[in-house]
Protein backbone atom coordinates (compact mmCIF):
# COMPACT_ATOMS: atom_id res chain seq x y z
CA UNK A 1 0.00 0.00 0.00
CA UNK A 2 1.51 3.24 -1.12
CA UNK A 3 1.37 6.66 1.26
CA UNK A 4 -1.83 8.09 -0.66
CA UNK A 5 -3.49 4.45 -0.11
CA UNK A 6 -2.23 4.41 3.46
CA UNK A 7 -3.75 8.10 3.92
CA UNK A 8 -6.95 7.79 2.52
CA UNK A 9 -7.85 4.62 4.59
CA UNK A 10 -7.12 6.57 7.46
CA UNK A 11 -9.60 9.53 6.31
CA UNK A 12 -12.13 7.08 5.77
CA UNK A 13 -11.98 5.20 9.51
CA UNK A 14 -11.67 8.82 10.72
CA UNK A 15 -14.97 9.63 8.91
CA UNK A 16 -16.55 6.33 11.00
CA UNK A 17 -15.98 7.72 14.27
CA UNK A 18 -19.20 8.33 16.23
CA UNK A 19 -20.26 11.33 17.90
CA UNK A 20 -18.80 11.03 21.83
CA UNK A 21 -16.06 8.73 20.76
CA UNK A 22 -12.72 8.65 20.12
CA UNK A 23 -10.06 6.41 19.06
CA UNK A 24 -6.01 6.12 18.89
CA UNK A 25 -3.73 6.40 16.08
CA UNK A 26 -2.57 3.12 17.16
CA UNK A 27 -5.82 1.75 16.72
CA UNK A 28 -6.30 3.11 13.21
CA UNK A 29 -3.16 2.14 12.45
CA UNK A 30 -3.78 -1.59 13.41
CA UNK A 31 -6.85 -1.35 12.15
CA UNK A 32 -5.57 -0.82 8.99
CA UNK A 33 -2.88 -3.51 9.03
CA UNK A 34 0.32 -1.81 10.36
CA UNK A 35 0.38 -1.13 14.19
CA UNK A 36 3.89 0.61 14.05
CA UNK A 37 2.39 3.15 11.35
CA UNK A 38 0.78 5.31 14.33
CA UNK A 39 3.27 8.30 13.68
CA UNK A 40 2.01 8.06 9.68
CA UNK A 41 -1.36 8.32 10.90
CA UNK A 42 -0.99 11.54 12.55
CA UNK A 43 0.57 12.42 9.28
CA UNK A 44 -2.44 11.76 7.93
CA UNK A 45 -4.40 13.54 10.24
CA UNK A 46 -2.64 16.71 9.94
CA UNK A 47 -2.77 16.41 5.75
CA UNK A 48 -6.86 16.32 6.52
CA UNK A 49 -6.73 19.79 8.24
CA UNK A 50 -9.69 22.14 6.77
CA UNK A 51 -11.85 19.28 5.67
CA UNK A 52 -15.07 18.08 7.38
CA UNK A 53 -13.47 14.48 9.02
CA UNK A 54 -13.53 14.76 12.81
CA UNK A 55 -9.95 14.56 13.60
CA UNK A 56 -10.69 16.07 17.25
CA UNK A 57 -11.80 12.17 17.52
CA UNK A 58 -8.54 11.17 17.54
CA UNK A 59 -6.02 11.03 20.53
CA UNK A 60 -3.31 9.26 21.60
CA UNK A 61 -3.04 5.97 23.85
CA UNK A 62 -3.55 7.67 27.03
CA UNK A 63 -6.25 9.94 25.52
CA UNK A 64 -4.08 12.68 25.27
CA UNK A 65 -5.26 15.42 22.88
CA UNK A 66 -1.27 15.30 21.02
CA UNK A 67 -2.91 16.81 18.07
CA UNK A 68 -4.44 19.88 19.55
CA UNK A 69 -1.87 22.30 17.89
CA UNK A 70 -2.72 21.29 14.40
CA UNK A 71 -6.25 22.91 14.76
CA UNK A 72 -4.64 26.65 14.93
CA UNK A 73 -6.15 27.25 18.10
CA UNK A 74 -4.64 24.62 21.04
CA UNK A 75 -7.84 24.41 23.03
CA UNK A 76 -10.63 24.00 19.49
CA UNK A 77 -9.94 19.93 20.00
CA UNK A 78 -11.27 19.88 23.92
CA UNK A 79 -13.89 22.62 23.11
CA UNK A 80 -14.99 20.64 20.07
CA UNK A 81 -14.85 16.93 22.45
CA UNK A 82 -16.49 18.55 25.26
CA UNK A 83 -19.35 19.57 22.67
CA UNK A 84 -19.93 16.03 21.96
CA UNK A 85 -20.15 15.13 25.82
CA UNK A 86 -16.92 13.48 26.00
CA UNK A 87 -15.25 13.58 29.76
CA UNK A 88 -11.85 14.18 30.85
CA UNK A 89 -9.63 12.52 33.73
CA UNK A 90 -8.08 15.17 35.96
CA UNK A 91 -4.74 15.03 33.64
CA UNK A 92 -6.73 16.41 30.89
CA UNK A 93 -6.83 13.07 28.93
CA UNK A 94 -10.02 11.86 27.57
CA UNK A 95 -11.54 8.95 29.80
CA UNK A 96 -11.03 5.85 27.40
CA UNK A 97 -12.73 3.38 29.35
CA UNK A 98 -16.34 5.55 28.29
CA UNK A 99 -15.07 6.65 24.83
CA UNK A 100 -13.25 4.85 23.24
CA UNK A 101 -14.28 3.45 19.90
CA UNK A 102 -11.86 0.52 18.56
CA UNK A 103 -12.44 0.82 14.13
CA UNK A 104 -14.04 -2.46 13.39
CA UNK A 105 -15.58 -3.68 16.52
């Protein structure tokens, strides 16, 4: 699977997300076949900037919102979360064990 491939499978398990979930880039990635490719999928990610997928949806394994400074403004990913009635741990870090969404379960 070439980069472009790789890319837009990730845009289109991004676009499955449901509303109040999230999931990892190292679930995408192993979702998609390469579990070491976690870094490419935040590649990814930040290539999808300005479009409609719900990249606020994604976070990293501790729920961590590592991706917050590719939305201009560092605070639009919790605002945008917290919208959707998604909680936070007192570190800031989305509470998996309500959340999180696992692409093909």
């Amino acid at each position: 699977m070439n980069r472009g491939d790789f890319f837009e499978n990730v845009w289109d398990t991004v676009a499955q997300i449901p509303v109040s979930k999230v999931t990892t880039y190292g679930h995408i990635a192993e979702f998609l076949g390469s579990r070491s490719a976690a870094r490419t999928v935040g590649w990814a990610l930040k290539a999808a900037k300005g479009t409609h997928l719900p990249c606020h949806r994604v976070v990293n394994r501790y729920g961590a919102l590592t991706g917050a400074r590719n939305f201009g403004d560092p605070e639009l990913m919790e605002r945008l979360l917290r919208m959707e009635g998604v909680t936070f741990d007192t570190n800031g870090c989305v509470n998996l064990s309500i959340h999180l969404w696992i692409p093909g379960s």
